[in-house]
Each structure stands twice: as C-alpha cells, then as structure tokens.
Protein backbone atom coordinates (compact mmCIF):
# COMPACT_ATOMS: atom_id res chain seq x y z
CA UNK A 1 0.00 0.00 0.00
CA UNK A 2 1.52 3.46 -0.90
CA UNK A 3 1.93 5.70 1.45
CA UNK A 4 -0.57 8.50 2.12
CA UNK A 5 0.61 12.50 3.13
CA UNK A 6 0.36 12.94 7.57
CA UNK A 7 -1.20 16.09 6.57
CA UNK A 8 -4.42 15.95 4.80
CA UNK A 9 -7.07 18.91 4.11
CA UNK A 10 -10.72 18.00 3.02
CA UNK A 11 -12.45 20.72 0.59
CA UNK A 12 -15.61 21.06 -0.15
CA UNK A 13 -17.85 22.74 -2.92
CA UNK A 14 -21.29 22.84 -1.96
CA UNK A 15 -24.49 23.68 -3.69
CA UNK A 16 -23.92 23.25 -6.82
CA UNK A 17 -26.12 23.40 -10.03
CA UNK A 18 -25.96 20.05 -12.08
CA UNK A 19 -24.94 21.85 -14.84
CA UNK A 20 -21.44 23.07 -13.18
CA UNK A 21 -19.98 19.24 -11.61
CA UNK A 22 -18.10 17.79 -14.55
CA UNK A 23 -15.82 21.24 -14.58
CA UNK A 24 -15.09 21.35 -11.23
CA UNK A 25 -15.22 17.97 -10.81
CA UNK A 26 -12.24 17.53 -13.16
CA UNK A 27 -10.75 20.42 -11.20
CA UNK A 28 -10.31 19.26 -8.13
CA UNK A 29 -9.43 15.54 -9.91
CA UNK A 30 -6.13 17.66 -11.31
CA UNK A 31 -4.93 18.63 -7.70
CA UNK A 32 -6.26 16.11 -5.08
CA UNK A 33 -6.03 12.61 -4.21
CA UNK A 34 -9.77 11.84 -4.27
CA UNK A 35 -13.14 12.99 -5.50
CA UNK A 36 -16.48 12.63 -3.98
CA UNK A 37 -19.93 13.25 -5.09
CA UNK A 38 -22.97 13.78 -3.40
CA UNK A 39 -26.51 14.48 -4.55
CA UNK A 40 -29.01 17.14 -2.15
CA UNK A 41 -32.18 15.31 -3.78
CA UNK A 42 -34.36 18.34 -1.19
CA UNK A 43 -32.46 21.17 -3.50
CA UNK A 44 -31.37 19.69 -6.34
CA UNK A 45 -28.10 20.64 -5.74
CA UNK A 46 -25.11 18.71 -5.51
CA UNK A 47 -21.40 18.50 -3.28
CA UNK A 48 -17.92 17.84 -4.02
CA UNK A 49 -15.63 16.77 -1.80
CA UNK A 50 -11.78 16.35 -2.58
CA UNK A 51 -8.90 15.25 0.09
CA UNK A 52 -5.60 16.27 -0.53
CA UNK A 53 -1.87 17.31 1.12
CA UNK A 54 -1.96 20.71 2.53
CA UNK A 55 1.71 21.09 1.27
CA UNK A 56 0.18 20.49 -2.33
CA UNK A 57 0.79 23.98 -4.86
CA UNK A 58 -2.03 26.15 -3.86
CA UNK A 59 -1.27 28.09 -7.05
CA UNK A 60 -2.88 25.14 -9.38
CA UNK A 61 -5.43 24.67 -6.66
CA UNK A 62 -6.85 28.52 -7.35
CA UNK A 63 -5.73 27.79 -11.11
CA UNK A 64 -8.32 24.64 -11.54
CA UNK A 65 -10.91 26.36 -9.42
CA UNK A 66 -10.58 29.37 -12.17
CA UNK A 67 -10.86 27.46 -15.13
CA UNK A 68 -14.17 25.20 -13.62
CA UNK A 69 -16.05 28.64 -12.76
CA UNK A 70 -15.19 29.95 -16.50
CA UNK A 71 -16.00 27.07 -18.15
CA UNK A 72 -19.35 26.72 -16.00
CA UNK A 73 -20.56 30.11 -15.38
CA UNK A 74 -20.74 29.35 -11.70
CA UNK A 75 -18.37 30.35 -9.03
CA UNK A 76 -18.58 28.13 -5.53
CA UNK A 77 -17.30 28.74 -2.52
CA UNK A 78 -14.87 26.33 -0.87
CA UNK A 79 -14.31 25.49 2.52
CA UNK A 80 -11.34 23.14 3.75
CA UNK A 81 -10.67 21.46 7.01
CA UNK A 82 -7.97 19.46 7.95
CA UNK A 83 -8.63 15.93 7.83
CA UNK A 84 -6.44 12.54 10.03
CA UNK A 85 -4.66 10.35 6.66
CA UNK A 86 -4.99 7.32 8.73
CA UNK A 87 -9.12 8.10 9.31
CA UNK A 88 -8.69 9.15 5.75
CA UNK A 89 -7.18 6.21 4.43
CA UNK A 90 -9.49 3.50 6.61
CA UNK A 91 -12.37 5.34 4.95
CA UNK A 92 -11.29 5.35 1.29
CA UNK A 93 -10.63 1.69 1.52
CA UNK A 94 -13.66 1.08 2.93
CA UNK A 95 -15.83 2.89 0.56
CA UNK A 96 -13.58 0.97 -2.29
CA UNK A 97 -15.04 -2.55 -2.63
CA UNK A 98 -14.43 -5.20 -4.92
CA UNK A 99 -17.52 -4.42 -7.30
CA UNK A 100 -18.78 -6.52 -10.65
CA UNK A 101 -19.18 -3.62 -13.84
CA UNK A 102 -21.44 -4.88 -15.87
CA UNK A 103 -21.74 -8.46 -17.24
CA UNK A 104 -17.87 -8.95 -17.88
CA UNK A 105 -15.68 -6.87 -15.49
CA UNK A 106 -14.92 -7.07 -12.05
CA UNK A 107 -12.86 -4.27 -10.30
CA UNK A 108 -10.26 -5.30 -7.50
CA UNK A 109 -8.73 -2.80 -4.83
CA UNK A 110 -5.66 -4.09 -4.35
CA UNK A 111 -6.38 -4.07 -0.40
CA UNK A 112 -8.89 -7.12 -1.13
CA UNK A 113 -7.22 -10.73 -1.64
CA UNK A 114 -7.66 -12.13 -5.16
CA UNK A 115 -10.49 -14.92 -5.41
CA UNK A 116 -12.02 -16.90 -8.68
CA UNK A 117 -13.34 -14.29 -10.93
CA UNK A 118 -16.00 -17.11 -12.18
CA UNK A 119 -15.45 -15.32 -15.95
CA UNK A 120 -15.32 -11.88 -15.38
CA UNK A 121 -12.54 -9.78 -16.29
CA UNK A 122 -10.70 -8.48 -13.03
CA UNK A 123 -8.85 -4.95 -12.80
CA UNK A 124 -6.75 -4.71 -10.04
CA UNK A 125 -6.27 -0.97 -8.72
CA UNK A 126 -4.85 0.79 -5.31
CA UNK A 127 -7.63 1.90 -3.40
CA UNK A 128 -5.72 4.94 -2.97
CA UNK A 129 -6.32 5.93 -6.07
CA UNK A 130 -9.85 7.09 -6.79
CA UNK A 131 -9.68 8.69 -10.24
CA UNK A 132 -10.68 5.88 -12.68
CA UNK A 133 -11.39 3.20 -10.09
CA UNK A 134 -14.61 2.43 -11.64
CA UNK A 135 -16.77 3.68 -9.40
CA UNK A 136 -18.23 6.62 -11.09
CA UNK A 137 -20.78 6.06 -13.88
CA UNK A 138 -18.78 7.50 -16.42
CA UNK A 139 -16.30 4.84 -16.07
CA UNK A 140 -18.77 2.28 -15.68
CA UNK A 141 -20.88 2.99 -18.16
CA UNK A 142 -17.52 3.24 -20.64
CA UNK A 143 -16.77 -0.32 -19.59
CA UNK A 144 -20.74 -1.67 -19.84
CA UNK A 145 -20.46 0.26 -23.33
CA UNK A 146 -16.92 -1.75 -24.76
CA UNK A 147 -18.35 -5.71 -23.07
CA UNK A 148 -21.40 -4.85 -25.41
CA UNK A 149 -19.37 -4.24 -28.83
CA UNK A 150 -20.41 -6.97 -31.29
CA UNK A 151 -16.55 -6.82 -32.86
CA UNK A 152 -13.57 -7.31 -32.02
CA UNK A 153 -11.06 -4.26 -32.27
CA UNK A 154 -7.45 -4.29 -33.82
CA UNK A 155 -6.30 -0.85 -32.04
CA UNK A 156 -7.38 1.17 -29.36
CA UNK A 157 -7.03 4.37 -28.35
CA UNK A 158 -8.14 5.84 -24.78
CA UNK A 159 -7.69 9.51 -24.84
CA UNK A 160 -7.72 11.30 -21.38
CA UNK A 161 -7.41 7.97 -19.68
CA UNK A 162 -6.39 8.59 -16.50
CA UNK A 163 -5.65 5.48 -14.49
CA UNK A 164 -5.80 3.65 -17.80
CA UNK A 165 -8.76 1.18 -16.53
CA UNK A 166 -10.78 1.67 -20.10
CA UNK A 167 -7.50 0.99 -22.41
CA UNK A 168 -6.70 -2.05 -20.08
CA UNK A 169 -10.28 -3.55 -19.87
CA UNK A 170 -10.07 -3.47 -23.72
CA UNK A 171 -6.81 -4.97 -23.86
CA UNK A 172 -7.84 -7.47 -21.37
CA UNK A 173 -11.20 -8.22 -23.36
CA UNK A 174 -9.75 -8.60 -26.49
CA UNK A 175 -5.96 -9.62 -26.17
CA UNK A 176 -4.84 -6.79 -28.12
CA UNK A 177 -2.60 -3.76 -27.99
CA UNK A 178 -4.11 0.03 -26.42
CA UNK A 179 -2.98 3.31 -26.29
CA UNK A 180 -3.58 5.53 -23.54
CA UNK A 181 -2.71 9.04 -23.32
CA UNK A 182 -3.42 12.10 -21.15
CA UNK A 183 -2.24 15.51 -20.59
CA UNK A 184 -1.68 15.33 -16.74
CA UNK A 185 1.90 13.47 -16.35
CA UNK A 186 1.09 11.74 -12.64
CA UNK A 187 -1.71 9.83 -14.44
CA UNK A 188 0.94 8.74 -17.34
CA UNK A 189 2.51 7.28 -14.55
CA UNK A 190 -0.20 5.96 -12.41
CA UNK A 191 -1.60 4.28 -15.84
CA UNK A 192 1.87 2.58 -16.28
CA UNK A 193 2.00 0.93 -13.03
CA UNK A 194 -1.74 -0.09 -12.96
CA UNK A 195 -0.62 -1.86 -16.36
CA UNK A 196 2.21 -3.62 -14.82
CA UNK A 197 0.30 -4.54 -12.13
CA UNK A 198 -2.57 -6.22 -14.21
CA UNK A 199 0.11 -7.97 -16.35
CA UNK A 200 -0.61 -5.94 -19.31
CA UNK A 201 3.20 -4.14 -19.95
CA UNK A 202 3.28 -5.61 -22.78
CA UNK A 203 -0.08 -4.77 -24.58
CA UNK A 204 -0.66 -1.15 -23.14
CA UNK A 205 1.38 1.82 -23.45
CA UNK A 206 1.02 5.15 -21.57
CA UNK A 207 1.98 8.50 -23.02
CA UNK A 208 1.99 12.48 -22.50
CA UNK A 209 -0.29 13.98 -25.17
CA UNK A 210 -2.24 16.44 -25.39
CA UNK A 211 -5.57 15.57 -27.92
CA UNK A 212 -4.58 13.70 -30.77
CA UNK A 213 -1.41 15.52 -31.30
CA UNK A 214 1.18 13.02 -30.21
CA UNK A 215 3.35 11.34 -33.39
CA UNK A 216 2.60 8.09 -31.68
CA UNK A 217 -0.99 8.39 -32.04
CA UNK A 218 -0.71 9.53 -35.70
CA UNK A 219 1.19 6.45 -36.07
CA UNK A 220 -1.10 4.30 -34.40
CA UNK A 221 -4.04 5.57 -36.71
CA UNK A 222 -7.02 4.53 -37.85
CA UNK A 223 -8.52 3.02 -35.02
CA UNK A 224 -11.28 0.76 -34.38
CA UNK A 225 -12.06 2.19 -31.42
CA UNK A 226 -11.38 5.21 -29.36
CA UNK A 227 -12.38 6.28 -25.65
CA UNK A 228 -12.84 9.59 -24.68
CA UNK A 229 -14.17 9.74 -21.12
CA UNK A 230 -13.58 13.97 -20.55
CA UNK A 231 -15.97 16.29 -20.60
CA UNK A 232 -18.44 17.70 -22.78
CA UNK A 233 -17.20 20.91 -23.66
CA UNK A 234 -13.55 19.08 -24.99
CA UNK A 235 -15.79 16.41 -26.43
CA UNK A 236 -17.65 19.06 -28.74
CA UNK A 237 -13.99 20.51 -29.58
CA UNK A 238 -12.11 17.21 -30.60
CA UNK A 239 -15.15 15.95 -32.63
CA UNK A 240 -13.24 16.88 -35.93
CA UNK A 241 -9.92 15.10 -34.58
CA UNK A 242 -11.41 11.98 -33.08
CA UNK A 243 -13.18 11.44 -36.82
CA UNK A 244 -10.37 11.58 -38.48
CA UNK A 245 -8.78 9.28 -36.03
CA UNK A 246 -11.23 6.96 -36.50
CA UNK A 247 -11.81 3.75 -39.16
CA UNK A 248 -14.72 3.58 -41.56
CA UNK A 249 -17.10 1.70 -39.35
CA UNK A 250 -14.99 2.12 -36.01
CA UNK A 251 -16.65 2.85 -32.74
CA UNK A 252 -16.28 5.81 -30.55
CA UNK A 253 -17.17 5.56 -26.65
CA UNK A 254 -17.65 9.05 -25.20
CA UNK A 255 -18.51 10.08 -21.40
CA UNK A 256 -17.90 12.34 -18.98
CA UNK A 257 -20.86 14.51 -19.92
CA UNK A 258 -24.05 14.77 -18.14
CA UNK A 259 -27.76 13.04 -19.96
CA UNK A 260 -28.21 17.15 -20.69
CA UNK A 261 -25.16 17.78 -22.57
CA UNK A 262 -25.83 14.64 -24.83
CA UNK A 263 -27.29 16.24 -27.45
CA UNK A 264 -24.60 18.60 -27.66
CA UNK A 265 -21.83 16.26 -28.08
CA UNK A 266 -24.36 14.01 -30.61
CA UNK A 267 -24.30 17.18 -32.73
CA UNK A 268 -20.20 17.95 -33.20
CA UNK A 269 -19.49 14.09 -33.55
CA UNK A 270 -22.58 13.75 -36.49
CA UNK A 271 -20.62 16.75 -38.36
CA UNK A 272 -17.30 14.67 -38.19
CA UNK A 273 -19.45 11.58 -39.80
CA UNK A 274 -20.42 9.73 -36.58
CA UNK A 275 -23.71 8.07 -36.02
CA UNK A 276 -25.37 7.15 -32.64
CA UNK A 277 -25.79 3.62 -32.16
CA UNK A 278 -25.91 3.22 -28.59
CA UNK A 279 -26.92 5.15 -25.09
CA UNK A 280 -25.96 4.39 -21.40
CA UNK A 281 -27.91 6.56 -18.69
CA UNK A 282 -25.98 5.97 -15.34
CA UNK A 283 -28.20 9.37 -14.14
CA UNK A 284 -26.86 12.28 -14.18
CA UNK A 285 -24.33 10.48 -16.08
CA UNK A 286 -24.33 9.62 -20.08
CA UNK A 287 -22.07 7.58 -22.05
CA UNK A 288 -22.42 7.41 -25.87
CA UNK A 289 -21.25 4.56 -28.83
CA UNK A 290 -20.83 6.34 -31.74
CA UNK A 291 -19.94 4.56 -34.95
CA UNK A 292 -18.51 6.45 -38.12
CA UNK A 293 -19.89 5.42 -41.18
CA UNK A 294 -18.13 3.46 -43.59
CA UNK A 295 -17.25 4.57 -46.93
CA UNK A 296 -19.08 4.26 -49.97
C-alpha cells in the first residue's frame, strides 16, 4: 500500500447546479487525491468533496478552481478542514469494494485478496487511487459500453485515460494492444504501473499527449475504437480530430458529460461523420457509442 501525506485537508464545494460538476469535478481531480460526489435530492443541488496534502501547490489549486467557474458560469465557494490520513485512508478503503461492472468486469482494490473471478474480467487498482477506479458512472458505463461491442477491435485508443482502466479492460477483453494518453503526467505514470500490475506491460502503453497531437498516435491511426471519457465541452472541440482518427465503421465511446449535454456532443461528432448507435444513462451520467460510417 503506498503511502498517504500525515497532513491531509478536506475541501468542499457545496451547492452546486448540475450543470457546473463535470468542470469542477475535473478540477479538483487535477490537484487532489480523491473525489467525492454527493446528490441534495431536497435542492437539487449537488457537493464535491476532494482530500488532498496541505503542502500540495495552492497556485494550481486557485488555477483549476478558475478554469471550472469559467467554463461553467458558476463560481462556488470552498471550505477546507484538515482531515487525520490514517481516518482518511481507513475510509477510502472502505468505501472501495471489490464491485462486478457490468456483465464482464470485475474491479479489484488491491487491499482485497484475489479470489475466482468465475469469468469476469478483473482490474486490479490501489484503493488509494480514486480517479478511474470504476466507481463513477462514467467509467462504468464506458466499460458496460466496450463488453457490449459486437466486434472485435485491432487498435485502441483511450484519450484522457487517467488510471488507464478503459485501455486495459479493452486490452484485457480482447488480447490486443491500447494506447492511452493524457495531458496530466502523474496519471501517465499511475496508468503505467496499474498496467504492470494487471500484467498488461506488454499490450498497453502510456503517453503524454495532449488531444490527438502526439506522433505516436498519428502512427497508431485509424482506429477501431477510441475512448474519450472527458468532458463535454472538450468532447464538442475534438469531434473533428477523433473522426479523423477513427476507421470507416470504427466505434467511438464518449462520457464524462451529463444526460443534458448529450445532445450537444451528438451534434459535433454527427458533423465529423459519426452516427449514434448506442446510449448508457448511469443518471446524471451519459455515455455514448458512436460509430462512423463506412465509406461508400
């Protein structure tokens, strides 16, 4: 088990409209150790929560906060407290299960000891990592979306991947090779390590890109199918790339965006040639398979 900071802060973002989680949800993602989410069904409104180490850079703290209240229209107040690791720590790992995804997949904390599987697909990640640990809907409904795909891929390409749990459930899946990228360097790494760990070194590869401009991924291209579990906004924007990207009759699986913002993201990915062909509601949560049309 890694070890966790003595010092530990808890901040918290409360009241806020649906509309406005996925920004500063991927905020506070970029500078803590862990995310929560909690729904105020009475108003509607909802609550993040994020630990981190109170010697962390404040200055890409205020930075992320920024960027979520420009991109959402909506500035929240924060509050922090300071917050016991080893309390911290118990907590996280109990709140992190061993959980089934889906029909296939089964998701493994690396705190619980390894038992049959009975033909599901285990993950193994560190509880102390919460980004990508399957248990938000995004991720879930990314990895309900690629155990439904009728064919098999020859390439894969998870863009913004995080801990690298979609580009390694694919690769486990399907025995084949998977690109993962992202623009934050500590996931790079994370991703690398959860690959070693899962005995998948050989098949998956982590890099520092930013989009689809990486040489590597220009290399890799076309693919059969690409994830992209972001956010809406940078969905809408790399529409045009992740076409391109993209075989005649590949699949795209796209999340991070809220049931509300689905239409919006439908709309840039049919202008790059992409056709819906499936939908996952994990509410508030959407995930989308697209599929670009072939050729004539």
């Amino acid at each position: 088990m890694k070890k966790h900071p003595a010092q530990l802060e808890t901040l918290v973002l409360d009241q806020l409209p649906e509309e406005a989680v996925p920004s500063y949800e991927a905020a506070l993602l970029a500078v803590s150790a862990t995310v929560s989410l909690f729904r105020d069904e009475a108003t509607d409104t909802w609550r993040i929560e994020a630990v981190r180490d109170t010697k962390a850079d404040q200055g890409c703290l205020v930075a992320a906060l920024a960027l979520a209240a420009g991109l959402s229209g909506h500035e929240a107040p924060m509050t922090r407290s300071l917050t016991e690791s080893e309390g911290w720590l118990a907590r996280t790992i109990e709140a992190f299960p061993e959980a089934d995804i889906g029909k296939r997949f089964l998701i493994r904390p690396t705190h619980v000891p390894a038992r049959p599987t009975y033909g599901r697909i285990a993950l193994t990640l560190d509880a102390g990592l919460a980004f990508g640990s399957g248990e938000h809907a995004s991720t879930q409904g990314c990895l309900m979306a690629l155990e439904g795909l009728a064919r098999r891929p020859r390439n894969v390409l998870d863009v913004g991947s995080g801990s690298g749990i979609l580009a390694m459930g694919a690769a486990k899946l399907w025995h084949i090779k998977a690109l993962a990228t992202d623009i934050e360097p500590w996931s790079v790494r994370v991703a690398e390590e959860n690959a070693a760990m899962n005995g998948l070194k050989p098949r998956m590869r982590a890099i520092l890109a930013d989009g689809y401009r990486h040489r590597a991924i220009t290399r890799g291209a076309p693919y059969d199918l690409i994830f992209a579990n972001i956010l809406a906004r940078p969905l809408c924007a790399m529409a045009g790339n992740l076409g391109a990207h993209l075989a005649p009759g590949g699949r795209a699986i796209l999340a991070g965006l809220l049931g509300t913002q689905a239409r919006m993201v439908l709309v840039a990915h049919r202008r790059a040639g992409l056709v819906l062909e499936r939908r996952i509601d994990l509410k508030p949560w959407c995930t989308l398979v697209l599929r670009k049309q072939d050729i004539l």
